[in-house]
Protein backbone atom coordinates (compact mmCIF):
# COMPACT_ATOMS: atom_id res chain seq x y z
CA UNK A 1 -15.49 -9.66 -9.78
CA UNK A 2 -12.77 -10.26 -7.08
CA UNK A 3 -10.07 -7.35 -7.19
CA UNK A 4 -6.61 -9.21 -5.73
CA UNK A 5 -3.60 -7.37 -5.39
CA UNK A 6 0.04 -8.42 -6.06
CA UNK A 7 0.71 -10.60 -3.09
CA UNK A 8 2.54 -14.04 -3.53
CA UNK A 9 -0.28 -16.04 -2.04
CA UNK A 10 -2.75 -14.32 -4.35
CA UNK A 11 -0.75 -16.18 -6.96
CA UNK A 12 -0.52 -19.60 -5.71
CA UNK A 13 -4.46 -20.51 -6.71
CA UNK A 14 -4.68 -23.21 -8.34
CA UNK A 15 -6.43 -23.27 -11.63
CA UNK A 16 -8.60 -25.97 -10.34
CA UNK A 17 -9.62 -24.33 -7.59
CA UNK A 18 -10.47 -20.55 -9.70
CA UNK A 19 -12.64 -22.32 -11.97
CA UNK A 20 -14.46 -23.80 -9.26
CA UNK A 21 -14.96 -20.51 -7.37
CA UNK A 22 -16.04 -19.13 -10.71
CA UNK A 23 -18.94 -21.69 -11.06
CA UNK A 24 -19.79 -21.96 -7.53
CA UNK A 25 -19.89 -17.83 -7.01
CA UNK A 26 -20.19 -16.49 -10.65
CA UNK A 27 -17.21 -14.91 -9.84
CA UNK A 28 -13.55 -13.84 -11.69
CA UNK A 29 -10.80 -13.15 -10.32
CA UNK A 30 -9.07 -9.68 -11.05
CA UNK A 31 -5.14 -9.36 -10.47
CA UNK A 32 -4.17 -5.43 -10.14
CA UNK A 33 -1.46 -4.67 -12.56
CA UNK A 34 1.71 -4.00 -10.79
CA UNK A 35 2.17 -0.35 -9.35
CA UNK A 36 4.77 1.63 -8.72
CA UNK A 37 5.62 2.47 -4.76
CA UNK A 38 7.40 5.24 -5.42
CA UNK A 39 4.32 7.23 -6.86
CA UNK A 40 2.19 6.10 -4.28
CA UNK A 41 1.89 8.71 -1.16
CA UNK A 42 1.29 6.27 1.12
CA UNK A 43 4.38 4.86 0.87
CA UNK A 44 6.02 8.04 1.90
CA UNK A 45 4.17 8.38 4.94
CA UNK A 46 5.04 4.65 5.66
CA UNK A 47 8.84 5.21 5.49
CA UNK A 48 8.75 8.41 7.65
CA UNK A 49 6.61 6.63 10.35
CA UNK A 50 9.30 3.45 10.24
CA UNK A 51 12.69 5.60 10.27
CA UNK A 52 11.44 9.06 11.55
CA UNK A 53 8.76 8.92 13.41
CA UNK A 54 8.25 5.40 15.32
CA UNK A 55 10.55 7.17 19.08
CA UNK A 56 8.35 6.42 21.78
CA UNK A 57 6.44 9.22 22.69
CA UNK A 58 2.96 10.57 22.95
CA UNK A 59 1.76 11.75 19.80
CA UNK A 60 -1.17 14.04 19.75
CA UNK A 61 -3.76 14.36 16.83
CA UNK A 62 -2.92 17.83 16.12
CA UNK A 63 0.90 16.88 16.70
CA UNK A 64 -0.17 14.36 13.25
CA UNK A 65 -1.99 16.41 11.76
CA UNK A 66 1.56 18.86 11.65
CA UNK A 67 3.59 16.47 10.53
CA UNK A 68 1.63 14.56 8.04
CA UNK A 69 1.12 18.23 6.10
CA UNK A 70 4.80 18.99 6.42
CA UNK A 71 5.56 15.66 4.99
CA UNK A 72 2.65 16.00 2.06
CA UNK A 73 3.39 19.32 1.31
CA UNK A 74 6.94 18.51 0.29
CA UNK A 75 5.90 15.09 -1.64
CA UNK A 76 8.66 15.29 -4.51
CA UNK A 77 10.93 18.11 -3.72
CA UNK A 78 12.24 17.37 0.15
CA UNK A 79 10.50 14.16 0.47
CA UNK A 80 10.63 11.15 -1.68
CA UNK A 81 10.93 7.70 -1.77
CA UNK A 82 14.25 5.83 -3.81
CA UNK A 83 13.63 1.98 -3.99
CA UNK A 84 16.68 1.53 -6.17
């Protein structure tokens, strides 16, 4: 089994061309359901490091270390994510 995400081109197989990688691999394909981003930690981290954090300086591991526990320590209450 071949987990796929969501991604457009994911979805553009051709039917022809699955059932052909099923015989010639004795493989399926598995789409993820969609997900929500908005639950998804990552995608906190993501936005900080875009609008927050990207200035141009040196950034030390400890210096990342700081900030990534600020940031997961207030997942929900001071930081969140709105996709609306």
């Amino acid at each position: 089994m071949i987990v796929l995400d969501n991604a457009s081109i994911h979805h553009g197989i051709a039917q022809v061309t699955l059932d052909r990688w099923f015989i010639e691999h004795k493989a399926l394909l598995f789409y993820l359901p969609p997900y929500s981003p908005e639950l998804n930690l990552i995608e906190i981290v993501w936005k900080h490091f875009k609008y927050h954090w990207r200035r141009f300086t040196t950034w030390t591991k400890e210096t990342i270390d700081a900030k990534l526990e600020i940031l997961l320590n207030g997942y929900g209450s001071k930081f969140q994510v709105n996709f609306s």
